[in-house]
N, C-alpha and C. Protein backbone atom coordinates (compact mmCIF):
# COMPACT_ATOMS: atom_id res chain seq x y z
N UNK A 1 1.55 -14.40 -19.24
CA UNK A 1 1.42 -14.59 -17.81
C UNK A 1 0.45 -13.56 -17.25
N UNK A 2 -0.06 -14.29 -16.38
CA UNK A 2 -1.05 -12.88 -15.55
C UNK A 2 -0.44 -12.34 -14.57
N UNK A 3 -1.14 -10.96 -14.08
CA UNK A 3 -0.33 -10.48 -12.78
C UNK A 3 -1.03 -10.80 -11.64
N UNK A 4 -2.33 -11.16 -11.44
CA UNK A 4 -3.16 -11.56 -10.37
C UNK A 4 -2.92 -13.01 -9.79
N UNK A 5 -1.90 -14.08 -9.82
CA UNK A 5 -2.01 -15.45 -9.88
C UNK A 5 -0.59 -15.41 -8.46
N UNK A 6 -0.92 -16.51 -7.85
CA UNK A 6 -0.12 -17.02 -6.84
C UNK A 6 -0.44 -16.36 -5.53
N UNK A 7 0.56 -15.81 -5.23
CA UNK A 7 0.39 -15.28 -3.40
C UNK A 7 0.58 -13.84 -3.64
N UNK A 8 0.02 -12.89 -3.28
CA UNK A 8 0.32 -11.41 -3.02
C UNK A 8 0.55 -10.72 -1.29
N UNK A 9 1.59 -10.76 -1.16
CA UNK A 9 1.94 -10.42 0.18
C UNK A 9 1.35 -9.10 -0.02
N UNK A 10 0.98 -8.66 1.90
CA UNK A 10 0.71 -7.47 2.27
C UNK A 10 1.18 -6.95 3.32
N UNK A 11 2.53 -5.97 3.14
CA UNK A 11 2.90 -5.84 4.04
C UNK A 11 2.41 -4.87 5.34
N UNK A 12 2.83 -4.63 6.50
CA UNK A 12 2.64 -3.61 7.39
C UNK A 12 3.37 -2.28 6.94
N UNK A 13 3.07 -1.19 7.39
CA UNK A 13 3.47 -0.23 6.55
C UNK A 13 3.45 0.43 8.50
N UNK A 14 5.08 0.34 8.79
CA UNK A 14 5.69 0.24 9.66
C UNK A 14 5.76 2.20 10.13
N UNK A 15 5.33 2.41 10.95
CA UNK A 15 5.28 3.77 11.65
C UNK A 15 6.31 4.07 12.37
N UNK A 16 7.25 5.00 12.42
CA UNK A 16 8.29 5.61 13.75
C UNK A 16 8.57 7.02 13.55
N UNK A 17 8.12 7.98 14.64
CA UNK A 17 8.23 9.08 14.93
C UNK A 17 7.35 9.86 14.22
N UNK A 18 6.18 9.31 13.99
CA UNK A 18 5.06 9.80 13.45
C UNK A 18 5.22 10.15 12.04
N UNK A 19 6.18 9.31 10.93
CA UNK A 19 6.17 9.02 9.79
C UNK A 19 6.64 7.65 9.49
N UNK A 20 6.22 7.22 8.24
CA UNK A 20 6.83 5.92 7.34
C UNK A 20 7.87 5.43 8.38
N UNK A 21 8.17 4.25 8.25
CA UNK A 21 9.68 4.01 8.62
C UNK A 21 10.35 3.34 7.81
N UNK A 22 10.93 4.18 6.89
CA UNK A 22 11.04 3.93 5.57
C UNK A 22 12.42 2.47 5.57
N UNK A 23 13.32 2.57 6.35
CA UNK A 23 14.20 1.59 6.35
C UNK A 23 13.58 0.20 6.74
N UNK A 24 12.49 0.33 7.83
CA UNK A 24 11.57 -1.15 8.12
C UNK A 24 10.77 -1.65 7.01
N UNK A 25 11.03 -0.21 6.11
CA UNK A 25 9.72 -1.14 5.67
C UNK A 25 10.54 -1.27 3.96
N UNK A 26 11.40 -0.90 3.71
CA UNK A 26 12.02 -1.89 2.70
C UNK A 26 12.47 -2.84 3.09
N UNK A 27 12.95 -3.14 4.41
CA UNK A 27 13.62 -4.44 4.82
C UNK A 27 12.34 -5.25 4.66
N UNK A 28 11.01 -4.84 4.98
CA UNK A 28 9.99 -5.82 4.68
C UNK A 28 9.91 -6.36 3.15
N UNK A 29 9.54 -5.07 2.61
CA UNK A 29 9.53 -5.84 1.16
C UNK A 29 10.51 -6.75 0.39
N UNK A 30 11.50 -6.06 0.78
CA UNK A 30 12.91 -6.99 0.33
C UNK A 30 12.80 -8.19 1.04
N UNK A 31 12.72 -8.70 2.30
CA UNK A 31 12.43 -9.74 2.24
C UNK A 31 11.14 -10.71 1.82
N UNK A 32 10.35 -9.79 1.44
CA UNK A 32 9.06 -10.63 1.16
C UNK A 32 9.58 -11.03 -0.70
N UNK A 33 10.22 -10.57 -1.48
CA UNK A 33 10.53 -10.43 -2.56
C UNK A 33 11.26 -11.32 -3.05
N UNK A 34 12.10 -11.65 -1.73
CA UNK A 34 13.30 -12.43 -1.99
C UNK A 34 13.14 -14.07 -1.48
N UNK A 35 11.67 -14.22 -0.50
CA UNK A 35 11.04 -15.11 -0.10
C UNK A 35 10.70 -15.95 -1.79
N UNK A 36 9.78 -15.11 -2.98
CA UNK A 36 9.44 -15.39 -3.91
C UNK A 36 7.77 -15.35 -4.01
N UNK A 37 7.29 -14.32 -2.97
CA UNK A 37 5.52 -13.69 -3.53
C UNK A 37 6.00 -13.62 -4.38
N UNK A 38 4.26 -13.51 -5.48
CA UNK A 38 4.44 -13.48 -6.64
C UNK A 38 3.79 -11.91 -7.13
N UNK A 39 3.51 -11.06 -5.98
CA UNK A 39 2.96 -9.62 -6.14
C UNK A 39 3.16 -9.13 -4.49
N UNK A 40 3.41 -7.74 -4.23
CA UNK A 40 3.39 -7.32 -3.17
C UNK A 40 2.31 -6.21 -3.03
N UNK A 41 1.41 -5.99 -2.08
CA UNK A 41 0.75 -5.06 -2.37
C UNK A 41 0.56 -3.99 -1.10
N UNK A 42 1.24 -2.98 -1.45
CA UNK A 42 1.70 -1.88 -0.43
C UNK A 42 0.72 -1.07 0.00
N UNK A 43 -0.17 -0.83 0.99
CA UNK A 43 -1.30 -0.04 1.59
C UNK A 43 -2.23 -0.53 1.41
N UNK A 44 -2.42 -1.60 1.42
CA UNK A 44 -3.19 -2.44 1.19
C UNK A 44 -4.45 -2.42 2.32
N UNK A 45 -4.75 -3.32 3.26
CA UNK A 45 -5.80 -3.29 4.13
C UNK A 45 -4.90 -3.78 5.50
N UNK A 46 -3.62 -4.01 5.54
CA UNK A 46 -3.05 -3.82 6.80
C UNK A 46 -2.33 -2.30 7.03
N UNK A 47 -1.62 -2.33 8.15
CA UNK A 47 -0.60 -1.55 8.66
C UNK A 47 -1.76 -0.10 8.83
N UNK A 48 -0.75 1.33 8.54
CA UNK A 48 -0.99 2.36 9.33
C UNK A 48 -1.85 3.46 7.61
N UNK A 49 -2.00 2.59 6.59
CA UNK A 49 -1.69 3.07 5.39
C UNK A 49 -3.49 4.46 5.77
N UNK A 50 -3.91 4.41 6.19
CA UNK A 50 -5.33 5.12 5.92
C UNK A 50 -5.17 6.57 6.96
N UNK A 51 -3.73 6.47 8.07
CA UNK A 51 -3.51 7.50 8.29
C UNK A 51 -2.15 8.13 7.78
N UNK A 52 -2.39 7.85 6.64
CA UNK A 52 -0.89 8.53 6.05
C UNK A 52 -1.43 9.51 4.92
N UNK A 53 -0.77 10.64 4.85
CA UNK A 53 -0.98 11.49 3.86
C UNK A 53 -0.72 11.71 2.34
N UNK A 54 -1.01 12.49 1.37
CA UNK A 54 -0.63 11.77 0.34
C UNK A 54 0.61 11.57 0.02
N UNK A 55 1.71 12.70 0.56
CA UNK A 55 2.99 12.32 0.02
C UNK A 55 3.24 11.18 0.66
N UNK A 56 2.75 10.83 2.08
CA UNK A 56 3.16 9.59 2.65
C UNK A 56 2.86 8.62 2.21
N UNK A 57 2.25 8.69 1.07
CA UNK A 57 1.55 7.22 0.82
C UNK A 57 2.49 7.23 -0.73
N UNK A 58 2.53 8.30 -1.32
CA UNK A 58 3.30 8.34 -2.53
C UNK A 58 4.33 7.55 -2.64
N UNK A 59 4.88 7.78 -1.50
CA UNK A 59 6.41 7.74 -0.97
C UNK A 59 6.65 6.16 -0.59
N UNK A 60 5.44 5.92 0.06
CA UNK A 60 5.83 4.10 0.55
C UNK A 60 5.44 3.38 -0.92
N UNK A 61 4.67 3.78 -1.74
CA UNK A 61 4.60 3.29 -3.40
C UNK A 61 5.88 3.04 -3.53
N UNK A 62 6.61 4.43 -3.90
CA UNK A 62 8.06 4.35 -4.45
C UNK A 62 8.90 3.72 -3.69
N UNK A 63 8.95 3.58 -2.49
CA UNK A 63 9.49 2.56 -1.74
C UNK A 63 9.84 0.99 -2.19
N UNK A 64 8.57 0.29 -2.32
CA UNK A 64 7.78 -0.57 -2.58
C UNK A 64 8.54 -0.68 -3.65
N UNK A 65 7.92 0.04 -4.63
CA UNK A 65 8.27 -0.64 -6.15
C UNK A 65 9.96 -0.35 -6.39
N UNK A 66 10.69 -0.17 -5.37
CA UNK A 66 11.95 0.05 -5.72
C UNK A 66 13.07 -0.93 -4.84
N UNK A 67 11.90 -1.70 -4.13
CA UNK A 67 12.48 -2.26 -3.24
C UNK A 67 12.49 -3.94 -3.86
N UNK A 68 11.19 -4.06 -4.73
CA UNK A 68 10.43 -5.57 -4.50
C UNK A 68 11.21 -5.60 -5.54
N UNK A 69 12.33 -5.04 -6.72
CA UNK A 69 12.73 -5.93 -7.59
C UNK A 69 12.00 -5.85 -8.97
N UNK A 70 11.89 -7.52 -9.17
CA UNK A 70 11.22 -7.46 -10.48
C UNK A 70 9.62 -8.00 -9.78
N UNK A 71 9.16 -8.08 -8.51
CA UNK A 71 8.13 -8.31 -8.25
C UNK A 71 7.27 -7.24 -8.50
N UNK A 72 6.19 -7.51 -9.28
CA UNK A 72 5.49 -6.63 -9.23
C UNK A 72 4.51 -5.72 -7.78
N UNK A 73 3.94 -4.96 -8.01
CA UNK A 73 4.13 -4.39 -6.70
C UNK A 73 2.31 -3.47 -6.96
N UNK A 74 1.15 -3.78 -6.25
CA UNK A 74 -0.03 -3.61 -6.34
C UNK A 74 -0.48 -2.33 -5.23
N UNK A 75 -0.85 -1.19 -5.13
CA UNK A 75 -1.08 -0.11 -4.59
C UNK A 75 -2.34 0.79 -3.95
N UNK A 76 -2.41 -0.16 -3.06
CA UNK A 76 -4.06 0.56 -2.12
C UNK A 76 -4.10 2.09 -2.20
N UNK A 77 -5.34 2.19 -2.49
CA UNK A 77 -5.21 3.86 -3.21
C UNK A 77 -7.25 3.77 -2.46
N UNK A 78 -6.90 3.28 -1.54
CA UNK A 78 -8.49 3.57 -0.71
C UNK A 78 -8.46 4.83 0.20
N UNK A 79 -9.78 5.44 0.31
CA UNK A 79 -10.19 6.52 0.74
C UNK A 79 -11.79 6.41 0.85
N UNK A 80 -11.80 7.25 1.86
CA UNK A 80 -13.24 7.88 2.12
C UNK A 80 -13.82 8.54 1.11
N UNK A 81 -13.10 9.59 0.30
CA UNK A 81 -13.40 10.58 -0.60
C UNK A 81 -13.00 10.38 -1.94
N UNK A 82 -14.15 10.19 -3.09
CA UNK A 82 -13.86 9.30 -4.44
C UNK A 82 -12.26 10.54 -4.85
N UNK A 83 -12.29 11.62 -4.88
CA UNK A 83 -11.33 12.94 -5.11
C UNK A 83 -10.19 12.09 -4.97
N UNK A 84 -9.73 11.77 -3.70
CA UNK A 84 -9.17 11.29 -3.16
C UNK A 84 -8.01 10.04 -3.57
N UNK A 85 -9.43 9.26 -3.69
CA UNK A 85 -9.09 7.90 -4.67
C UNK A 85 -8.22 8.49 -5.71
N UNK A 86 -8.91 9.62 -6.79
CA UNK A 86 -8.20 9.06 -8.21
C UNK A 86 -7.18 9.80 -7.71
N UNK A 87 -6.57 10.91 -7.04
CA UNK A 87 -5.38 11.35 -6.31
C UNK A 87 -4.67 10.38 -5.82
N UNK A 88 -4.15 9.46 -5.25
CA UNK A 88 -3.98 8.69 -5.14
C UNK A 88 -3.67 7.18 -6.29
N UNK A 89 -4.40 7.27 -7.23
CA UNK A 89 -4.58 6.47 -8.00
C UNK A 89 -3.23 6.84 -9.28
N UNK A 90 -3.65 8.39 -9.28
CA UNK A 90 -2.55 8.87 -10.28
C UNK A 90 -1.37 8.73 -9.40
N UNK A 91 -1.05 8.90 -8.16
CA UNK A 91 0.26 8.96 -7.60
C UNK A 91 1.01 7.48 -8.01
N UNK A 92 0.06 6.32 -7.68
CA UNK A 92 0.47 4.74 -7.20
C UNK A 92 0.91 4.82 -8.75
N UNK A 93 0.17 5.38 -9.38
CA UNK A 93 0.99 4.70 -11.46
C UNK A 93 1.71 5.53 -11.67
N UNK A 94 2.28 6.50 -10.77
CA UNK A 94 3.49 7.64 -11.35
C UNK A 94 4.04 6.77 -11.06
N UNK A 95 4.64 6.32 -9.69
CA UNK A 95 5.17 5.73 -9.11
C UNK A 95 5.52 4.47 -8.99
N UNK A 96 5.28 3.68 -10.37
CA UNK A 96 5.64 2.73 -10.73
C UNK A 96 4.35 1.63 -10.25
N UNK A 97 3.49 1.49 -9.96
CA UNK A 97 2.48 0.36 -9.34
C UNK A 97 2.17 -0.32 -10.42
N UNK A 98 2.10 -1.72 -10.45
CA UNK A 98 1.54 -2.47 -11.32
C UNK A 98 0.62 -2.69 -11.51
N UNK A 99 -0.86 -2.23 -10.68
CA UNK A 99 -1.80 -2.66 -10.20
C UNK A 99 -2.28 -1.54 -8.90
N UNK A 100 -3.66 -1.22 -9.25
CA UNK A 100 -4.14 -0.60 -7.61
C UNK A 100 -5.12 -1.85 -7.22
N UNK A 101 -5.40 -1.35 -5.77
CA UNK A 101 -6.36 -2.30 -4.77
C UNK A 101 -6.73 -0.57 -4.91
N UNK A 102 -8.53 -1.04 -4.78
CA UNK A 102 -9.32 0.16 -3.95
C UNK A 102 -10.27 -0.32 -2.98
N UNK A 103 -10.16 0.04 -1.92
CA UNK A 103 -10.82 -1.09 -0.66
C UNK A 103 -11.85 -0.13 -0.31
N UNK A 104 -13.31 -0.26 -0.31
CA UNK A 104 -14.19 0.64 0.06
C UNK A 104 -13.80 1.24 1.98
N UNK A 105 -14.15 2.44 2.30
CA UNK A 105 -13.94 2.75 3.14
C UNK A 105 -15.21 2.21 4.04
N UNK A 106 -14.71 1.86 5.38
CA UNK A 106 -16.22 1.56 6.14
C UNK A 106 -15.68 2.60 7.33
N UNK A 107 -17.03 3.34 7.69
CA UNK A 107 -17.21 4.19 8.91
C UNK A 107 -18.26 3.99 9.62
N UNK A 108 -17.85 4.03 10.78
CA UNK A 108 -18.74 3.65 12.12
C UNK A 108 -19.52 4.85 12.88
N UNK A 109 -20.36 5.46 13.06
CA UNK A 109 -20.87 6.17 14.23
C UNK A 109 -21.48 5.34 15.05
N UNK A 110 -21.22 5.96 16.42
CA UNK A 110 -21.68 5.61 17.77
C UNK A 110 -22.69 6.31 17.88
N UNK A 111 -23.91 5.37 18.27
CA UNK A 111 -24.97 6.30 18.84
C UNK A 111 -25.40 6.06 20.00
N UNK A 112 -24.46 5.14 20.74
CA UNK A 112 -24.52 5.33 22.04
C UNK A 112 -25.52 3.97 22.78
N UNK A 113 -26.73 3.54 21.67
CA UNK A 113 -26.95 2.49 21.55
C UNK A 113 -26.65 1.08 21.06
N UNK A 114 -27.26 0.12 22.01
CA UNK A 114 -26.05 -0.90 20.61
C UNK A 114 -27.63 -1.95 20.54
């Protein structure tokens, strides 16, 4: 079997009190899990994941992969700074990830002209 095939949910990666909200956001995965995606992929290119720090991001991994079951569980490990990336990269496979996403970073300056 492959791990890339069917639907890969992406959840929101739910903010309260200026950290994770770690109970919203297993209730997300657990229900996305129990729906029957066939991959979940946590920090992905929604929710709050690009202002979270590394333990914060460590932490919604282990979340994730402890939440989804036997779903496998895919781990945005994007950054501005390549350093960064493989920091990140090693955290998402401590932490059980089946799979990383690395989403190039895009940055905007204003120059005031458009």
């Amino acid at each position: 079997s492959q791990l890339l095939t069917g639907l890969s949910a992406f959840p929101l990666t739910p903010i309260a009190d200026d950290a994770v909200d770690e109970r919203a956001f297993v209730r997300i995965v657990e229900r996305l899990a129990t729906a029957g995606v066939d991959s979940i992929t946590a920090l992905g290119s929604t929710g709050s994941y690009a202002y979270l720090d590394r333990d914060e991001r460590r932490q919604a991994v282990e979340l994730a992969v402890a939440a989804a079951g036997e779903v496998p569980v895919l781990a945005g490990i994007g950054h501005v700074r390549t350093r960064e990336v493989l920091r990140h990269a090693d955290d998402a496979q401590a932490a059980g990830a089946a799979a990383l996403l690395c989403l190039s970073s895009i940055t905007a300056c204003s120059s005031g002209a458009s």
